[in-house]
Protein backbone atom coordinates (compact mmCIF):
# COMPACT_ATOMS: atom_id res chain seq x y z
CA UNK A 1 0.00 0.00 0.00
CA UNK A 2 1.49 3.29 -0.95
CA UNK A 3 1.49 6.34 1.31
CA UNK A 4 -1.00 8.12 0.26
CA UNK A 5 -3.50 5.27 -0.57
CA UNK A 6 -6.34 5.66 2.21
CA UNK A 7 -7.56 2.16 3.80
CA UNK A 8 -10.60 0.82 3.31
CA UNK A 9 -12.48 0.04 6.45
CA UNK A 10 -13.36 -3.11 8.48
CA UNK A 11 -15.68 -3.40 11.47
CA UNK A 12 -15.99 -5.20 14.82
CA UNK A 13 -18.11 -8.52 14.80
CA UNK A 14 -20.89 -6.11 16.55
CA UNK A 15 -20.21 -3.59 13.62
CA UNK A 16 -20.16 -0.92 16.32
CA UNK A 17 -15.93 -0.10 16.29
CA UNK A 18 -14.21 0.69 12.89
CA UNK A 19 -10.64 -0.04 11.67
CA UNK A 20 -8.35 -0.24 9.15
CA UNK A 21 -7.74 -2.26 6.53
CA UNK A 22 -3.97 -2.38 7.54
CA UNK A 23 -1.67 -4.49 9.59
CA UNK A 24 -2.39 -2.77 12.26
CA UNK A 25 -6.00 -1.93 11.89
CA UNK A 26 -6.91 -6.35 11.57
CA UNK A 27 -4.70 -6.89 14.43
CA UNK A 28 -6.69 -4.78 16.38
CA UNK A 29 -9.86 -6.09 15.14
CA UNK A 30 -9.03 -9.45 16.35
CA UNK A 31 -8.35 -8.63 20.00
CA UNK A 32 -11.41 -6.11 20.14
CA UNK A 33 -13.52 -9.36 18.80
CA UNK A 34 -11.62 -11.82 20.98
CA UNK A 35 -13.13 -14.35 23.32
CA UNK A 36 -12.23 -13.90 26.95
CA UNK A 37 -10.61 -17.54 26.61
CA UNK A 38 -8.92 -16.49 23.52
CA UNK A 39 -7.30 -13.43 25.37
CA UNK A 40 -6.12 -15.62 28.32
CA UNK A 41 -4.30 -17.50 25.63
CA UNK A 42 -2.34 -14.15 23.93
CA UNK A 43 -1.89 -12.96 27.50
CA UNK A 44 -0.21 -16.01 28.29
CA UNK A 45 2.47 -15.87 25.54
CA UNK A 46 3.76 -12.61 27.21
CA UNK A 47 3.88 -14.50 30.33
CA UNK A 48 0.96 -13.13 31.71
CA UNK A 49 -0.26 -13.18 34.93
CA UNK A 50 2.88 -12.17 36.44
CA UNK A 51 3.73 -10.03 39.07
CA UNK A 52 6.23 -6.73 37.87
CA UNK A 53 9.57 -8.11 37.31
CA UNK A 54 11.07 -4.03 38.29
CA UNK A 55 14.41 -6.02 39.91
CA UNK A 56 14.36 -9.08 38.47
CA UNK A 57 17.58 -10.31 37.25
CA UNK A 58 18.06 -10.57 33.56
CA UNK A 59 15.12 -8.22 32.80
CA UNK A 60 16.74 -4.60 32.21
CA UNK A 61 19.65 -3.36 30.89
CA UNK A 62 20.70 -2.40 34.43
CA UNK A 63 20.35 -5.96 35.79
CA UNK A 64 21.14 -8.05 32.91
CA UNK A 65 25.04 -9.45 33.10
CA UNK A 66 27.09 -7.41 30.56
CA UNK A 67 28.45 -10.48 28.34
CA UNK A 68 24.89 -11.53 28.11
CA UNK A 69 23.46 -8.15 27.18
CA UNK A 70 25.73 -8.06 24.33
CA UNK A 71 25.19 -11.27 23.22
CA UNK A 72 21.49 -10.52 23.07
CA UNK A 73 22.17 -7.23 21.30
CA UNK A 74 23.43 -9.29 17.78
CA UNK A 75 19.82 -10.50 17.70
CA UNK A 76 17.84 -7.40 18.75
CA UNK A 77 19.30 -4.11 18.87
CA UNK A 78 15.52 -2.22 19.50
CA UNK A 79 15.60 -0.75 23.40
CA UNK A 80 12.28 -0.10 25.28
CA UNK A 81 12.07 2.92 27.50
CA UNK A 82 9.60 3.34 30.24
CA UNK A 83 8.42 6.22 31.32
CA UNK A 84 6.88 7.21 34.27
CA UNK A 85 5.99 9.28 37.17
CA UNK A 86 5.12 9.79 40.46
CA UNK A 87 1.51 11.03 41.27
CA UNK A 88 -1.39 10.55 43.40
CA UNK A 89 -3.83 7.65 42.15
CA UNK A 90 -6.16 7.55 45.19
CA UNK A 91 -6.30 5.55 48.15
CA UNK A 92 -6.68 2.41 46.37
CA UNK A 93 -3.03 2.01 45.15
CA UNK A 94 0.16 3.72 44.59
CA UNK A 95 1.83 6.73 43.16
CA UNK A 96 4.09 4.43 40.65
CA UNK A 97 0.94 3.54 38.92
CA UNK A 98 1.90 5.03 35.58
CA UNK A 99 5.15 3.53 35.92
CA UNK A 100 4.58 0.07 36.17
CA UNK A 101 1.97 -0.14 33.88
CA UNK A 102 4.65 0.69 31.12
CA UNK A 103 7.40 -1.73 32.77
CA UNK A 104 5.11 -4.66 33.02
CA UNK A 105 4.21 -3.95 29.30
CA UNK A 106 7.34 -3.83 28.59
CA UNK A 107 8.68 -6.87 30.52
CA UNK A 108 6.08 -8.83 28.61
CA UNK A 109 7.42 -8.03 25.33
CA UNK A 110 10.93 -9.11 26.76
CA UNK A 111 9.28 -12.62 27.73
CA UNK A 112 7.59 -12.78 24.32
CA UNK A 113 10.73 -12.27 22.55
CA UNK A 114 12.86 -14.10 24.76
CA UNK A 115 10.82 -17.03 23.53
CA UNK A 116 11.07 -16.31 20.36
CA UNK A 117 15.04 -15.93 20.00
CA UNK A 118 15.42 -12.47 19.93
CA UNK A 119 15.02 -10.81 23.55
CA UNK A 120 14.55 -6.66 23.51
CA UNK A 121 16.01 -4.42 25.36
CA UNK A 122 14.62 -2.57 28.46
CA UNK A 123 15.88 0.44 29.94
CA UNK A 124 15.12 1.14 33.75
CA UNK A 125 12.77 4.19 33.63
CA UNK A 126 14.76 7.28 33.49
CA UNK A 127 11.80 8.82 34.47
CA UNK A 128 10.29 7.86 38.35
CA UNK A 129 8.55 11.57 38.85
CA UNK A 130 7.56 13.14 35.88
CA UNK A 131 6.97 16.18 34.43
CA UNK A 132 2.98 17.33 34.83
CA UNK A 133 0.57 19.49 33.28
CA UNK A 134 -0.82 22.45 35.92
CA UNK A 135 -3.81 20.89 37.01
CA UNK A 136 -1.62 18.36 38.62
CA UNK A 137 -0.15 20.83 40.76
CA UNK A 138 0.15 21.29 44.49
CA UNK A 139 -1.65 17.07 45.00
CA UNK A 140 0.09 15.72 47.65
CA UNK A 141 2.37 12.53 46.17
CA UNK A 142 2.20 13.89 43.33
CA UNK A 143 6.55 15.26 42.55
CA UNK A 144 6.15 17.50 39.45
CA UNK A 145 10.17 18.22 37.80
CA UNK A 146 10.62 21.19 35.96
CA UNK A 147 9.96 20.14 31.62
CA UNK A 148 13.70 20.87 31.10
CA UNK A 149 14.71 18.98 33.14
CA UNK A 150 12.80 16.23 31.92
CA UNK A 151 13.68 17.00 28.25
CA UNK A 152 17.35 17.00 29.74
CA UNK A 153 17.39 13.81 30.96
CA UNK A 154 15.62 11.58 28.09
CA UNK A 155 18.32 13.52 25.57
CA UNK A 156 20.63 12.09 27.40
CA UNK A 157 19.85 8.72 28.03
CA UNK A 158 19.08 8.44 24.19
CA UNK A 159 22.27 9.35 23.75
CA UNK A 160 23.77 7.01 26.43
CA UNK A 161 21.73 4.00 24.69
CA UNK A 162 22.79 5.47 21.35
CA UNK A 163 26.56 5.28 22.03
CA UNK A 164 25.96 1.57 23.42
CA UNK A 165 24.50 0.25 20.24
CA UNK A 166 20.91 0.61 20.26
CA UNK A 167 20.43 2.83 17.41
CA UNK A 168 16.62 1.87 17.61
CA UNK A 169 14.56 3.30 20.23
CA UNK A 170 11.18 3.46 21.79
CA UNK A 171 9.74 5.12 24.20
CA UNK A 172 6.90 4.25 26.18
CA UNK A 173 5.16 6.74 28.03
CA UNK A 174 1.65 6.87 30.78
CA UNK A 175 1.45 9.89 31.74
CA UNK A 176 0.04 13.18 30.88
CA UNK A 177 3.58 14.43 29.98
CA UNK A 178 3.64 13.60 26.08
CA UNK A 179 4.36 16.70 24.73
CA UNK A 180 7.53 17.33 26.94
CA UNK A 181 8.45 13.62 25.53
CA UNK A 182 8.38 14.71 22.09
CA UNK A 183 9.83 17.75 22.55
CA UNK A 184 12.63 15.60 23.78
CA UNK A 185 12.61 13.16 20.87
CA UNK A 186 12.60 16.06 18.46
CA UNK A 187 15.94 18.04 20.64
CA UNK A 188 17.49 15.23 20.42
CA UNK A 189 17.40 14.52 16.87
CA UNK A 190 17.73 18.06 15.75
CA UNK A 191 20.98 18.78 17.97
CA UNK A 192 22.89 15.00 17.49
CA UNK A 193 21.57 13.94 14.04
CA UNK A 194 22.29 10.56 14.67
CA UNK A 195 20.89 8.16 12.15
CA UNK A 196 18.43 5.81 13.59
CA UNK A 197 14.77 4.57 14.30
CA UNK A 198 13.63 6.73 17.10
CA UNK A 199 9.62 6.56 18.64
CA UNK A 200 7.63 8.14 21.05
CA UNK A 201 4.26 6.34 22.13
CA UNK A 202 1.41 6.86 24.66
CA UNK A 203 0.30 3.45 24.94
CA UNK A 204 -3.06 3.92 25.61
CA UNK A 205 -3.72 6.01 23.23
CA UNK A 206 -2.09 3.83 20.71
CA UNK A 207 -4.69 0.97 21.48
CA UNK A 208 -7.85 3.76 22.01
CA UNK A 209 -9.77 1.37 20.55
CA UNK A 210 -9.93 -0.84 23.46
CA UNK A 211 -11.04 1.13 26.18
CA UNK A 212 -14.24 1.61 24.35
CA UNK A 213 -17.12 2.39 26.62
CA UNK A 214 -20.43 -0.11 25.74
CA UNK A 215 -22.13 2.79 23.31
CA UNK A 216 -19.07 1.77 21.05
CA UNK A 217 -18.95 -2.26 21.46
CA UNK A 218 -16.41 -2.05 24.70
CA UNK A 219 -16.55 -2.79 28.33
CA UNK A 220 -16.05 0.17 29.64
CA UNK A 221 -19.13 2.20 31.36
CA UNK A 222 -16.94 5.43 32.03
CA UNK A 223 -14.31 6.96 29.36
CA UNK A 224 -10.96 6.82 30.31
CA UNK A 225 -9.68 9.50 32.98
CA UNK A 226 -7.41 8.99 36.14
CA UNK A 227 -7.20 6.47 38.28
CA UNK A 228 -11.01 5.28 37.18
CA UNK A 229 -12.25 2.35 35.99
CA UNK A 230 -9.73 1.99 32.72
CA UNK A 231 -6.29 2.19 35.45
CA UNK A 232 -7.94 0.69 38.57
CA UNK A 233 -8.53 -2.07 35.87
CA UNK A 234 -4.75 -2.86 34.50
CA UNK A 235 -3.51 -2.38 38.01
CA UNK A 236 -5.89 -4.81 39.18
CA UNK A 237 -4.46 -6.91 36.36
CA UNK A 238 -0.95 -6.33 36.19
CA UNK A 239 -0.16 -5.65 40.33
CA UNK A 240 -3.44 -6.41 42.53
CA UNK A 241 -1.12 -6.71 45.73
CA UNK A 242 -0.22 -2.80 44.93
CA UNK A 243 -4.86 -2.39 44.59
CA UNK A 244 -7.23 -1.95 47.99
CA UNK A 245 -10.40 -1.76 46.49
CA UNK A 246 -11.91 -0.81 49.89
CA UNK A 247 -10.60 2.54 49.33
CA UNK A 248 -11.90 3.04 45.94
CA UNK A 249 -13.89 6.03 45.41
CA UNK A 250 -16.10 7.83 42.53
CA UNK A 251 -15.53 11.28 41.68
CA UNK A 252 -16.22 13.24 38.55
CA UNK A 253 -14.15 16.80 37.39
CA UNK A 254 -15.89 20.17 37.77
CA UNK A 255 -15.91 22.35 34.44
CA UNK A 256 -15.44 26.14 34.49
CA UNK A 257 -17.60 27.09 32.05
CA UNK A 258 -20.92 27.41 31.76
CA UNK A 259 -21.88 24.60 29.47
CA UNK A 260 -19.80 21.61 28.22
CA UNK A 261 -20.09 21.76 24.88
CA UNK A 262 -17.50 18.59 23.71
CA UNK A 263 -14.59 20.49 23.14
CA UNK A 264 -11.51 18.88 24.60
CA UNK A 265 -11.30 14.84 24.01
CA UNK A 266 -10.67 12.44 26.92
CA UNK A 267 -7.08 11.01 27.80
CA UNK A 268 -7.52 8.04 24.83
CA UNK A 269 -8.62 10.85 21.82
CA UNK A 270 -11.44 8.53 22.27
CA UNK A 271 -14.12 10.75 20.76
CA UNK A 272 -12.07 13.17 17.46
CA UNK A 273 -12.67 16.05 19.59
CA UNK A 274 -11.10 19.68 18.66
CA UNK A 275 -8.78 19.54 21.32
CA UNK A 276 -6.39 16.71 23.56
CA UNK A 277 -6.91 17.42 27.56
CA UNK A 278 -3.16 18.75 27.65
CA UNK A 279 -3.71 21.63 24.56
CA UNK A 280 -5.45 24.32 27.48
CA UNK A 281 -5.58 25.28 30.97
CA UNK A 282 -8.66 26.99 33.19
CA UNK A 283 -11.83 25.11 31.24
CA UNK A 284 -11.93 22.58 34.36
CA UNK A 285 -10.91 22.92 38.16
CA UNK A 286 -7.18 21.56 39.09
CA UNK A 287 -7.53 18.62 40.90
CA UNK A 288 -6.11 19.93 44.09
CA UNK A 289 -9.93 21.50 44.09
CA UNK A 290 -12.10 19.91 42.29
CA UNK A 291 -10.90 16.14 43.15
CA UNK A 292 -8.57 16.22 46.13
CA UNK A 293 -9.12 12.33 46.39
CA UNK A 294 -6.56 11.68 43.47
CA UNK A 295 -8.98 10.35 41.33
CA UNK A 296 -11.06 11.48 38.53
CA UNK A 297 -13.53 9.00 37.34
CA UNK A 298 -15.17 5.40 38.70
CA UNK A 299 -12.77 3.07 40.43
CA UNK A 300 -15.45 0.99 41.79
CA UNK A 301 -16.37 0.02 38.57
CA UNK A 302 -12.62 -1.76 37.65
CA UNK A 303 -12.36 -5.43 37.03
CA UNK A 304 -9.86 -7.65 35.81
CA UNK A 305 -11.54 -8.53 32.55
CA UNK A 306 -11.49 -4.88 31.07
CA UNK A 307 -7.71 -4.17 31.04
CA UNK A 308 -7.00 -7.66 28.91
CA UNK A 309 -7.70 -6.22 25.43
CA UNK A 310 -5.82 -2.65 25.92
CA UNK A 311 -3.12 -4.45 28.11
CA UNK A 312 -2.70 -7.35 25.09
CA UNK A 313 -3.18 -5.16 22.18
CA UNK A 314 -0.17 -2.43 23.06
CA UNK A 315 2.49 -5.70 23.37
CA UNK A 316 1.29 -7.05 20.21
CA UNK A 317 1.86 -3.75 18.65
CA UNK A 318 5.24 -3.38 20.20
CA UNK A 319 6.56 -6.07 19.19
CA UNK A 320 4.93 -5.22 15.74
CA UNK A 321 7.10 -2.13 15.59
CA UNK A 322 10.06 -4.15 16.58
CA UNK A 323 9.81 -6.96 13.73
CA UNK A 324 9.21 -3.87 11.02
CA UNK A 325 12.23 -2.36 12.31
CA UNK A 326 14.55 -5.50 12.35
CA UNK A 327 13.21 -6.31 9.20
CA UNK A 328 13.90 -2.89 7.72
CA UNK A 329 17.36 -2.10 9.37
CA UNK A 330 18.94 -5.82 10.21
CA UNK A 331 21.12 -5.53 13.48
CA UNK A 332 24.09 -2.68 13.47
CA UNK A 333 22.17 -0.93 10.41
CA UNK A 334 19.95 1.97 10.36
CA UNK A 335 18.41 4.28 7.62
CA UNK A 336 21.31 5.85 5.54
CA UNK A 337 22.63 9.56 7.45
CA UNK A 338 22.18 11.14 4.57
CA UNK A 339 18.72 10.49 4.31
CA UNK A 340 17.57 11.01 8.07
CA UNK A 341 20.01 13.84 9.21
CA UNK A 342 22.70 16.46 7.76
CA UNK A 343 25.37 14.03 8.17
CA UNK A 344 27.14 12.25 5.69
CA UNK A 345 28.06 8.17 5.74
CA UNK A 346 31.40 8.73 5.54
CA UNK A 347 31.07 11.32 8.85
CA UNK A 348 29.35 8.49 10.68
CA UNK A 349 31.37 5.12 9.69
CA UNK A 350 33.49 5.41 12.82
CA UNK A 351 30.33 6.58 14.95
CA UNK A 352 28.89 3.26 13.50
CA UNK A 353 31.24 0.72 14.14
CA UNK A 354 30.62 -2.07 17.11
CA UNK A 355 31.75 -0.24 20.83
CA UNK A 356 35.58 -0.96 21.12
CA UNK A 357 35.85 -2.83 18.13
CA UNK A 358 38.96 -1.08 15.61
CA UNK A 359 37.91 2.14 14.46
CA UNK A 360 35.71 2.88 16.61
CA UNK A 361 34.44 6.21 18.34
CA UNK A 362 32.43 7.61 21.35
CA UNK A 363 29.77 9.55 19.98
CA UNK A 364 30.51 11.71 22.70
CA UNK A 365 32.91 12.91 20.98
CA UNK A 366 30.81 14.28 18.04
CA UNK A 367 29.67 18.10 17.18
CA UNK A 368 25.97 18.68 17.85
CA UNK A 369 23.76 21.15 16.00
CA UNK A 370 23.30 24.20 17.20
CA UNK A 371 19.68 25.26 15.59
């Protein structure tokens, strides 16, 4: 299919939830229409149930033995990077909620391609508190860390990873701190031009699709928010011990103005709205006011069964993205400098080479961009 060729449609087995045509769009389509049996049985090839695996030895980068790491990195040079936060989620569980559900995600796509020969690369988060929009502000457990900071830090661990080889990157992020991600994605490549595959991804988001409330063919009553029924549901899936459902409580947000009239879209884009939550400030009440509980949305109404599909559908898609991109770029090769940055091959070639193998250089050692 050529770029500019538009998809045709397919529909759910209830017709109710479009998608496309493509790779993507069918794979989708199958885990919306999935059988709860049938979704045991994907979940299960990720190694799922399983409690996080945060120090478990052999699962990051940081606590994998280096002869082994590099060994692994000849069959898989793709890294994962988590990133999270610190922030209130309620009484009901803890302030590393958006962090582990992007390190359990990502340890199941380690245990999926461990099994299949070719184990990825996680990072450690580089990213345990978070940069946060204003209405965040001033919640206790809730650490907010200044956006350039933040941009700082992922710049530099992309380089760090960079330098070691993996010269394909994704980052994983749950949190509402997505533009401060890209804006570090984009710094990065603009001041470094380093040739390589390099993505940013709000999972849930990615996999919208399946937090669909029932209007739309889903199991969801309540659209996705904070600490409601969509994250009360993957943590009661992916760390119950870390979930006290007698604390749960219901709250909804308190709008400013005088009528609602459906113009900023939910944290899943869920409804093609004008506007994402993050792109204004002073339509709704910070939370600090308006929902000093830490939660915005119905916890009561979590179970286990609604976080399978969004929970199964993003590690299907990651590994997805890391099959096109071995496929494309075979390990130790990336798109050509010249076509992805103002660099030349010849500039590169020692830049390229294996770490301490003959020729080779620190690409700490390289001019950045000023722009």
């Amino acid at each position: 299919m050529a770029l500019n060729d538009v998809p045709k449609l397919i529909y759910s087995n209830d017709g109710k939830m479009s998608f496309e045509d493509t790779k993507v769009g069918r794979m989708k389509k199958e885990i919306f229409d999935a059988t709860e049996e049938q979704l045991d049985e994907m979940l299960a090839e990720f190694g799922f149930p399983c409690d996080p695996q945060f120090g478990a030895p052999g699962m990051y980068i940081q606590t994998t033995i280096r002869k082994d790491l590099k060994e692994e990195q000849k069959k898989n040079d793709v890294v994962l990077i988590p990133v999270g936060c610190t922030e209130m989620h309620g009484d009901h569980t803890v302030s590393a909620m958006d962090t582990f559900f992007v390190t359990c995600i990502c340890e199941g796509v380690r245990r999926y391609t461990a099994k299949k020969g070719y184990p990825t690369a996680i990072a450690l988060p580089p990213l345990n508190y978070g940069c946060h929009p204003l209405h965040h502000m001033g919640m206790p457990g809730t650490i907010v860390v200044h956006e350039d900071i933040v941009i700082g830090q992922l710049e530099d661990v992309m380089l760090g990873l960079w330098n070691d080889g993996y010269r394909k990157q994704i980052i994983i992020n749950n949190h509402g701190q997505f533009w401060v991600i890209e804006s570090a994605l984009q710094r990065f490549c603009k001041q470094y031009q380093l040739p390589g595959i390099f993505r940013a991804i709000d999972w849930h988001r990615a996999v919208r699709e399946m937090f669909a409330i029932k209007r739309d063919g889903g199991l969801y009553d309540t659209p996705f928010t904070h600490a409601d029924e969509a994250e009360t549901s993957c943590g009661l899936y992916l760390f119950p011990k870390m979930c006290n459902m007698d604390y749960a409580v219901d709250t909804d947000p308190m709008s400013l103005m005088k009528e609602d009239g459906g113009h900023f879209d939910n944290s899943v884009d869920s409804y093609r709205r004008p506007s994402r939550w993050s792109e204004g400030e002073g339509h709704s009440a910070m939370e600090i006011y308006a929902t000093p509980e830490g939660v915005v949305g119905h916890p009561t109404r979590a179970t286990v069964e609604k976080a399978k599909r969004p929970l199964l559908c993003i590690m299907k898609y990651i590994v997805m993205l890391i099959d096109e991109y071995l496929d494309s770029y075979p390990v130790g090769t990336t798109p050509k400098p010249e076509a992805m940055t103002l660099r030349t091959t010849e500039e590169m070639e020692p830049y390229m080479k294996e770490p301490f193998t003959e020729g080779w250089r620190s690409v700490y050692g390289i001019n950045k961009f000023v722009y």
